[in-house]
PDB file of N, CA and C in Angstrom:
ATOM      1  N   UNK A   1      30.158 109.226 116.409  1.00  0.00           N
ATOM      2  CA  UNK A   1      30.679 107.986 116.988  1.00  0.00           C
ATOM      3  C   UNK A   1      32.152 107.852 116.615  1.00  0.00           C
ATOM      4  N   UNK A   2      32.637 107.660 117.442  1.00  0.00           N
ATOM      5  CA  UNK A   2      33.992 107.200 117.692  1.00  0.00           C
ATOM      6  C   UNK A   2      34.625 105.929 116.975  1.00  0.00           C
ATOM      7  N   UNK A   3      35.526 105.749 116.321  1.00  0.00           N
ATOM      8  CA  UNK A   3      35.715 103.852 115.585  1.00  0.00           C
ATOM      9  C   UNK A   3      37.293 104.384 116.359  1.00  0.00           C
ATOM     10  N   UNK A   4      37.537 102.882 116.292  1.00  0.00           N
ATOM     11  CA  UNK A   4      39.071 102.531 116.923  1.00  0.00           C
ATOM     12  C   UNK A   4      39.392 101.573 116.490  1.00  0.00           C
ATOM     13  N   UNK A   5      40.246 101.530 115.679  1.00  0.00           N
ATOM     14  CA  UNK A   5      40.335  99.955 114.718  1.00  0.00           C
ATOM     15  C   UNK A   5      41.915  99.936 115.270  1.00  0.00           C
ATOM     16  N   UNK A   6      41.657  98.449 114.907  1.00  0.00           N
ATOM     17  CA  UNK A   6      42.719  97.751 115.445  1.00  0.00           C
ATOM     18  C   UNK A   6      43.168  96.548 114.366  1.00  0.00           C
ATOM     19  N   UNK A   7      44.804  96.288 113.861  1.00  0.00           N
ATOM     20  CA  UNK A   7      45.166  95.784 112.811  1.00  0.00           C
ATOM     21  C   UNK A   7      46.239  94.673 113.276  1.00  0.00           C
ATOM     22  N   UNK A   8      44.637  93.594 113.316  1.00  0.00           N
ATOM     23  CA  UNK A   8      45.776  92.217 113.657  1.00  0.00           C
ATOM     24  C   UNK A   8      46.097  91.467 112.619  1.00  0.00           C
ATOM     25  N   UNK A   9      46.099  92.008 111.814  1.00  0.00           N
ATOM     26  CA  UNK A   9      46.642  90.997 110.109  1.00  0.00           C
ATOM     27  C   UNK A   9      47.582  90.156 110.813  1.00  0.00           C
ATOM     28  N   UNK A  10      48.252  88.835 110.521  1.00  0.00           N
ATOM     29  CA  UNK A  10      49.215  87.916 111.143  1.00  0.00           C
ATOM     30  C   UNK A  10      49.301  87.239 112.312  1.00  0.00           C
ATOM     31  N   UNK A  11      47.775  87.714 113.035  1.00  0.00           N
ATOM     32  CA  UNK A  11      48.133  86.918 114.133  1.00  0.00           C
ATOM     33  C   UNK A  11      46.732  85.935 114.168  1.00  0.00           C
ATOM     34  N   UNK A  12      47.111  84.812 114.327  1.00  0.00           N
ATOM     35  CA  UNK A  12      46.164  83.388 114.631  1.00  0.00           C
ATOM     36  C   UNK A  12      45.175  83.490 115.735  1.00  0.00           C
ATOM     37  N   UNK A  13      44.436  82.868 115.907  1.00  0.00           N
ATOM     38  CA  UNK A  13      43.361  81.957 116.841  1.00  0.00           C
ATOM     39  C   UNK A  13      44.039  81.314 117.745  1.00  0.00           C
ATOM     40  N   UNK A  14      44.143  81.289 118.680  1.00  0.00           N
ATOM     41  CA  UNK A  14      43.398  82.428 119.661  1.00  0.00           C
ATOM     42  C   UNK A  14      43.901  83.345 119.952  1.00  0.00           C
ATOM     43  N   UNK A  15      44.718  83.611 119.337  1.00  0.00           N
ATOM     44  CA  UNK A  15      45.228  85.093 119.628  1.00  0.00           C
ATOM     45  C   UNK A  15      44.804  86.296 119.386  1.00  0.00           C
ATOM     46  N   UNK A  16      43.971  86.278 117.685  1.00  0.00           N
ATOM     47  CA  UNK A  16      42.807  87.171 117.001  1.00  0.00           C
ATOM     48  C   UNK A  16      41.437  87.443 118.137  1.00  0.00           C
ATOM     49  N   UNK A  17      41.501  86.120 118.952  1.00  0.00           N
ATOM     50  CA  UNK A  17      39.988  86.476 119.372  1.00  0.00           C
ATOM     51  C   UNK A  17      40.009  86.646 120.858  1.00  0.00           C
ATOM     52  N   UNK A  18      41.444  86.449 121.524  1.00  0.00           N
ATOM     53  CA  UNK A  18      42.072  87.304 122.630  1.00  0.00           C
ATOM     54  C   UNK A  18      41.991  88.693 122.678  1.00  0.00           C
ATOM     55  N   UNK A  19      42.450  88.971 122.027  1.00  0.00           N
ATOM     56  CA  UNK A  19      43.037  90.578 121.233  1.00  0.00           C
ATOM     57  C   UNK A  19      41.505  91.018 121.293  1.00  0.00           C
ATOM     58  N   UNK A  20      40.695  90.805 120.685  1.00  0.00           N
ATOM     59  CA  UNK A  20      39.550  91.603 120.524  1.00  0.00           C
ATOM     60  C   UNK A  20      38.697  91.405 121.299  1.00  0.00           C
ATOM     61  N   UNK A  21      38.452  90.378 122.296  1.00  0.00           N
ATOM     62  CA  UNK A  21      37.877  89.810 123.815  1.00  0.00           C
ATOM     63  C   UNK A  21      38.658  91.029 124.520  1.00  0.00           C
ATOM     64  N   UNK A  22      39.509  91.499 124.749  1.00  0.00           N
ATOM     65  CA  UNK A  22      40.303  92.509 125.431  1.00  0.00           C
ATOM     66  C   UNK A  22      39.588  94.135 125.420  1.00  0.00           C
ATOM     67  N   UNK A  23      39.878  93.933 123.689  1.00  0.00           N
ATOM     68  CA  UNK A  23      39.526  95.391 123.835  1.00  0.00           C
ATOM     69  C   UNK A  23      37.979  95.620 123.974  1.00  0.00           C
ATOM     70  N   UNK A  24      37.110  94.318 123.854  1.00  0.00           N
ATOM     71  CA  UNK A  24      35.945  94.863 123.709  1.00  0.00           C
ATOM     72  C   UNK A  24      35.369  95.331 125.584  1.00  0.00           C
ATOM     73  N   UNK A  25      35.989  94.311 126.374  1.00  0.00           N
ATOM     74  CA  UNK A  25      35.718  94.475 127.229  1.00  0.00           C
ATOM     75  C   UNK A  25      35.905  95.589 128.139  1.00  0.00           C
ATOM     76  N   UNK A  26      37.922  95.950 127.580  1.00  0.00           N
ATOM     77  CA  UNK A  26      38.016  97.353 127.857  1.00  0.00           C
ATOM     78  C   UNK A  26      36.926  98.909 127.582  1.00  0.00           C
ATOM     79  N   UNK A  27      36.139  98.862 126.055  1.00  0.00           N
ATOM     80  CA  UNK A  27      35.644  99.537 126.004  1.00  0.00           C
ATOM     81  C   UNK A  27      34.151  99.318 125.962  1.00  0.00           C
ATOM     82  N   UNK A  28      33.410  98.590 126.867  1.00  0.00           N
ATOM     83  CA  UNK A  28      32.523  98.072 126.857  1.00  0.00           C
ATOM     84  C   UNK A  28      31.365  99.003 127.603  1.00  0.00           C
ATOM     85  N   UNK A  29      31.658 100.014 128.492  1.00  0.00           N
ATOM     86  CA  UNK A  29      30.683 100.974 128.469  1.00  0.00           C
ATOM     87  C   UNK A  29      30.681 102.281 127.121  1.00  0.00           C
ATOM     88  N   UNK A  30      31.217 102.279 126.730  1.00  0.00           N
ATOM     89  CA  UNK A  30      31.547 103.377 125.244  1.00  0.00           C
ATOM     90  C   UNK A  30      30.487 102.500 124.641  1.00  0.00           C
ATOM     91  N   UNK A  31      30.922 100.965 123.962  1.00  0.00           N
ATOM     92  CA  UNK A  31      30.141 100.461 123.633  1.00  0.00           C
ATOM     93  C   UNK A  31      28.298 100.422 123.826  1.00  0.00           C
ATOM     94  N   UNK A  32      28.579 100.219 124.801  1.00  0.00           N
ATOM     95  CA  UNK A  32      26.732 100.244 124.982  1.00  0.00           C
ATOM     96  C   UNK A  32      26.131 101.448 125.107  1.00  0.00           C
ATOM     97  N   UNK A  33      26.764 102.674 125.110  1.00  0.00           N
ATOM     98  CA  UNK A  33      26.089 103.786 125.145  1.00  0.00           C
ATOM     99  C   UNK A  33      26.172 104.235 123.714  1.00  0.00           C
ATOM    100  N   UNK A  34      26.694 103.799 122.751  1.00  0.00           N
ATOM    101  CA  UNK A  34      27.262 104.219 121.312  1.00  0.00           C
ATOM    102  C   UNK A  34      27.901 105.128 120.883  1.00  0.00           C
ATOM    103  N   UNK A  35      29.164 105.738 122.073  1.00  0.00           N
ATOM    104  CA  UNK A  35      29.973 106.671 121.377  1.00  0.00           C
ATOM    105  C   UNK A  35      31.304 106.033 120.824  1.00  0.00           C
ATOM    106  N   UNK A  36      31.406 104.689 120.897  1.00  0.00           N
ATOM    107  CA  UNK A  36      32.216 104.333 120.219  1.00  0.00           C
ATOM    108  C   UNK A  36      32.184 102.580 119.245  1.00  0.00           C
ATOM    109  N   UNK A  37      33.177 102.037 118.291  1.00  0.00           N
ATOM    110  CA  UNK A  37      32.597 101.086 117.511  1.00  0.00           C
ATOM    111  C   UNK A  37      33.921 100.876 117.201  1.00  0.00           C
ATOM    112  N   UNK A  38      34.580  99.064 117.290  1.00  0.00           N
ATOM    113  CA  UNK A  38      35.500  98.557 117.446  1.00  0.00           C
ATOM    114  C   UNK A  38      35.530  98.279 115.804  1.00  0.00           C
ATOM    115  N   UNK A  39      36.813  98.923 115.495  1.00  0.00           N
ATOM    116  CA  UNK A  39      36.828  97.607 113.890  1.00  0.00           C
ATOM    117  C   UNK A  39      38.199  97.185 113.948  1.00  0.00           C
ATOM    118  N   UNK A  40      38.451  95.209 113.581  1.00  0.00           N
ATOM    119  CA  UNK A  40      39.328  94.939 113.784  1.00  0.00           C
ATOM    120  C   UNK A  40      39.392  94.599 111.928  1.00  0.00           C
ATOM    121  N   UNK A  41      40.748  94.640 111.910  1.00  0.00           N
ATOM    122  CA  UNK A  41      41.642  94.187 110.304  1.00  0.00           C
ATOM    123  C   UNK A  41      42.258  93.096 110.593  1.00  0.00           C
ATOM    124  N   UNK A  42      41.504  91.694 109.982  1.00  0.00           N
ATOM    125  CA  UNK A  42      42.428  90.665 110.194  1.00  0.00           C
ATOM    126  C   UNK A  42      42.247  89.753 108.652  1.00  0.00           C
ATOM    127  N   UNK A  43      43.479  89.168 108.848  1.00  0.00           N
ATOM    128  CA  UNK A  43      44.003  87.984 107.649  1.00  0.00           C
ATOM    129  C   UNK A  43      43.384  86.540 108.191  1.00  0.00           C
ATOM    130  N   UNK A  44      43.174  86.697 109.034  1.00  0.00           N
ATOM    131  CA  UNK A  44      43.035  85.247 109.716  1.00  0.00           C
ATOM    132  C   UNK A  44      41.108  84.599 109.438  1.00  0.00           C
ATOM    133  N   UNK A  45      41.256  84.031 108.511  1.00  0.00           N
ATOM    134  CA  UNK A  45      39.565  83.183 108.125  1.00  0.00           C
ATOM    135  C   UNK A  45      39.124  82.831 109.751  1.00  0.00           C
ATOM    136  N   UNK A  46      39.469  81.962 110.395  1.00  0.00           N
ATOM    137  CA  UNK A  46      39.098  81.513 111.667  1.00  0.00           C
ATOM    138  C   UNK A  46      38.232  82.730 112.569  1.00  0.00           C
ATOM    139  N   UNK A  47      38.751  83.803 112.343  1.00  0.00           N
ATOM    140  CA  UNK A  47      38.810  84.974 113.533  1.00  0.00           C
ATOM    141  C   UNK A  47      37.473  85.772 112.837  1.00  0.00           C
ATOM    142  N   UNK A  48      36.726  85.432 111.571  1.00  0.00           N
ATOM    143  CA  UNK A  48      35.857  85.727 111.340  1.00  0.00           C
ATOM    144  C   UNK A  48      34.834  84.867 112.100  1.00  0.00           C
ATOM    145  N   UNK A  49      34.995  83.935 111.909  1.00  0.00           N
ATOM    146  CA  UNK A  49      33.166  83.084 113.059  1.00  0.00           C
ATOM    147  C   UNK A  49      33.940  83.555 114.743  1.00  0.00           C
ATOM    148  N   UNK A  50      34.924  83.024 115.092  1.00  0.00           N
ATOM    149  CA  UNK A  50      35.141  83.323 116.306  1.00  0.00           C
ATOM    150  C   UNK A  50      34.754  84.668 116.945  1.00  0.00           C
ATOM    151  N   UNK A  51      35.599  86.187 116.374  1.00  0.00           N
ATOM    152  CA  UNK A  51      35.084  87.204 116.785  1.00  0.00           C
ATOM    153  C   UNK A  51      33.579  87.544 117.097  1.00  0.00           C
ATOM    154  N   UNK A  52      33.246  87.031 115.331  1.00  0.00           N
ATOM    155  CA  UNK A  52      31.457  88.223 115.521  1.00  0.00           C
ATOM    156  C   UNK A  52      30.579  86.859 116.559  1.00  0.00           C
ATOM    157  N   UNK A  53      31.156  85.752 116.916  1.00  0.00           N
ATOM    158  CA  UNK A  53      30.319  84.801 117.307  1.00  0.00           C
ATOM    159  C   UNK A  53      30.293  85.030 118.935  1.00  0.00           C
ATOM    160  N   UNK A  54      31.811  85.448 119.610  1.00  0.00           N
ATOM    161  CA  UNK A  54      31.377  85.724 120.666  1.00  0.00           C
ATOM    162  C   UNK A  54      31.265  87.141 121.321  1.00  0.00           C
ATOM    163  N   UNK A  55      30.932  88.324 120.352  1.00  0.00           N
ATOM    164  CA  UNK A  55      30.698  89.609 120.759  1.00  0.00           C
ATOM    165  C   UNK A  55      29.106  89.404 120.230  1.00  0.00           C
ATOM    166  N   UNK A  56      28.600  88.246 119.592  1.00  0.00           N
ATOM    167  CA  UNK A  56      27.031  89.028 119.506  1.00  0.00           C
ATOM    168  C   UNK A  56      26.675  87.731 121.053  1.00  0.00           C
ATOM    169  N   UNK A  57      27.480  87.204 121.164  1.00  0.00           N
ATOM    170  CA  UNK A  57      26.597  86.347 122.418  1.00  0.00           C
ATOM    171  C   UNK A  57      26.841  87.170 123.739  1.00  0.00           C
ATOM    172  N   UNK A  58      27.892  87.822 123.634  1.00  0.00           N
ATOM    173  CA  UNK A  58      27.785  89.055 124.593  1.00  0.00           C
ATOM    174  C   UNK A  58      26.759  89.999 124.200  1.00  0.00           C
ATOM    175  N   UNK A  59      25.973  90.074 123.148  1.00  0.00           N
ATOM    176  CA  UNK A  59      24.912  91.005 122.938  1.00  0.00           C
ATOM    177  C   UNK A  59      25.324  92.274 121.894  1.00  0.00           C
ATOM    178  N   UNK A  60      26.559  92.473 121.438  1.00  0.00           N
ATOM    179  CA  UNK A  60      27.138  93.312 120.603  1.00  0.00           C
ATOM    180  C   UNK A  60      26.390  93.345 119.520  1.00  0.00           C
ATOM    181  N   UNK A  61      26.155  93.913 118.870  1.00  0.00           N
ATOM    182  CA  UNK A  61      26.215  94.364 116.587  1.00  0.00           C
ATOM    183  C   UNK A  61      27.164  94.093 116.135  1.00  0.00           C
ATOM    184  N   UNK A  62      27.164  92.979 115.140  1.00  0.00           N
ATOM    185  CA  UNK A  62      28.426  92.642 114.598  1.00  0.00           C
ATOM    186  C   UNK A  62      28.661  92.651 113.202  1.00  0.00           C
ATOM    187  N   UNK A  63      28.870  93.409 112.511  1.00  0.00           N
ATOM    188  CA  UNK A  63      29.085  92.897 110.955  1.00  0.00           C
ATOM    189  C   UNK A  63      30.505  92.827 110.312  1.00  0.00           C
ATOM    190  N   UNK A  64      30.607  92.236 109.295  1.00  0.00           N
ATOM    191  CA  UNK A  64      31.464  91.767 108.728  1.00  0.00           C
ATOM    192  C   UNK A  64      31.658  92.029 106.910  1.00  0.00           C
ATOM    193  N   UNK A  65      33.028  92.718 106.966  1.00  0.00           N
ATOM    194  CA  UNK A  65      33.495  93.006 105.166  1.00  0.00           C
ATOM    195  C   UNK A  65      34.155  92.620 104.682  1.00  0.00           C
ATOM    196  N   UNK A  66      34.559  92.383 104.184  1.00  0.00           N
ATOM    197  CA  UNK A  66      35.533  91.475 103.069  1.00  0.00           C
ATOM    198  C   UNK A  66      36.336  92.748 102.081  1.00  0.00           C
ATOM    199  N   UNK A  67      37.584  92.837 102.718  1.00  0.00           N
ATOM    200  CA  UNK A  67      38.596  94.112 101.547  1.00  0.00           C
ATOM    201  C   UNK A  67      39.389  93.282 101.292  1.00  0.00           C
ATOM    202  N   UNK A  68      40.122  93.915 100.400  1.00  0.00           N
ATOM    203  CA  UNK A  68      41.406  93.651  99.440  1.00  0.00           C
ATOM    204  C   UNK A  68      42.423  93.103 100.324  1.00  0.00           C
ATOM    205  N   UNK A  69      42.173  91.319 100.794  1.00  0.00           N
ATOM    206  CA  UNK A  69      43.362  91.112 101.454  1.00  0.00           C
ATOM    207  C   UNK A  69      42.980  90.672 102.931  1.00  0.00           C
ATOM    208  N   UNK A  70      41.661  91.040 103.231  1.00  0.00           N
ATOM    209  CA  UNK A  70      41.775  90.824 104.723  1.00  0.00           C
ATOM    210  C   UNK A  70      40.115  91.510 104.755  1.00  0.00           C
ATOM    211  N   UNK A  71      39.488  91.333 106.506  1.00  0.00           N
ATOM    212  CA  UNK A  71      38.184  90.946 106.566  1.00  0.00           C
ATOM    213  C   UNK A  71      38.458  91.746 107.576  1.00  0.00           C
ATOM    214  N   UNK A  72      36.841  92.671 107.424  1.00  0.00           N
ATOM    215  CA  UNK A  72      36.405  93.619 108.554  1.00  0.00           C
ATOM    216  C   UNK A  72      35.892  93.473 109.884  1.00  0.00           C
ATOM    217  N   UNK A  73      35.992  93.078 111.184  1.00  0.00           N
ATOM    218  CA  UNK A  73      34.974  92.640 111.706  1.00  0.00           C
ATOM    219  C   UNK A  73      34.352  94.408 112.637  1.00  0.00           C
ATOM    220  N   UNK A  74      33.612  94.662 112.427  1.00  0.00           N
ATOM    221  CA  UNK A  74      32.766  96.033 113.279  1.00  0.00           C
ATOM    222  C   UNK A  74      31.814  95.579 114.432  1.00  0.00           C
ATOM    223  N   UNK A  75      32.179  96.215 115.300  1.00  0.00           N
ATOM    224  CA  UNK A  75      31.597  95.742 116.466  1.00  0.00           C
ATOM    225  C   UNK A  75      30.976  96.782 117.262  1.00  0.00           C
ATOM    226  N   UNK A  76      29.660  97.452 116.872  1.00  0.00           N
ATOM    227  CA  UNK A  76      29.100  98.583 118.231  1.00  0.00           C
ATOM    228  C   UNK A  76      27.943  98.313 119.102  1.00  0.00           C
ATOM    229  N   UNK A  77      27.193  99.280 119.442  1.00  0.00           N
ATOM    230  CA  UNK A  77      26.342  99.063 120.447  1.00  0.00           C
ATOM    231  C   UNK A  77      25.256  97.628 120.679  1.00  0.00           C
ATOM    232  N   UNK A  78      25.011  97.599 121.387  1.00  0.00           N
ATOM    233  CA  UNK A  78      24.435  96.670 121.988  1.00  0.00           C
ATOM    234  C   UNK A  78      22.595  96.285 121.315  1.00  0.00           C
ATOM    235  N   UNK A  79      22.642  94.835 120.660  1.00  0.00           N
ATOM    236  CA  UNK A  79      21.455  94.605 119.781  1.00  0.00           C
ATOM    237  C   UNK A  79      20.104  94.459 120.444  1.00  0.00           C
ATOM    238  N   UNK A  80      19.115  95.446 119.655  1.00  0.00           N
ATOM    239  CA  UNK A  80      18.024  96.108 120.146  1.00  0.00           C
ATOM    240  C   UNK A  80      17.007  94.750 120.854  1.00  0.00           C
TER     241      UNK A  80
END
């Protein structure tokens, strides 16, 4: 599987959850077949409920990490 991360450290709501509304949609057949899995790097607290809240209501896998500084959100195939 494929990851493609993407590093929005600094940028706000709605802009965090623009940004990743974009790409998910861009890669949204990769997605559901599982050769590929979005991880975004952000600073922004907000963009944690926002992101994983509206990629699992699109039906996505969403989890979430907490690093040194900033929060994981992973986003792949489509929940069983």
């Amino acid at each position: 599987m494929k990851v493609i991360e993407f590093d929005i450290r600094g940028q706000i709501c709605p802009s965090t959850l623009l940004t990743a509304l974009k790409e998910i949609n861009e890669y949204s057949d990769q997605l559901v077949d599982g050769t590929v899995r979005l991880a975004f790097r952000t600073d922004n607290r907000d963009a944690v409920g926002t992101i994983p809240e509206s990629a699992t209501n699109m039906g996505y896998s969403v989890t979430v990490t907490r690093g040194d500084g900033y929060y994981l959100i992973e986003i792949d195939g489509l929940e069983p």
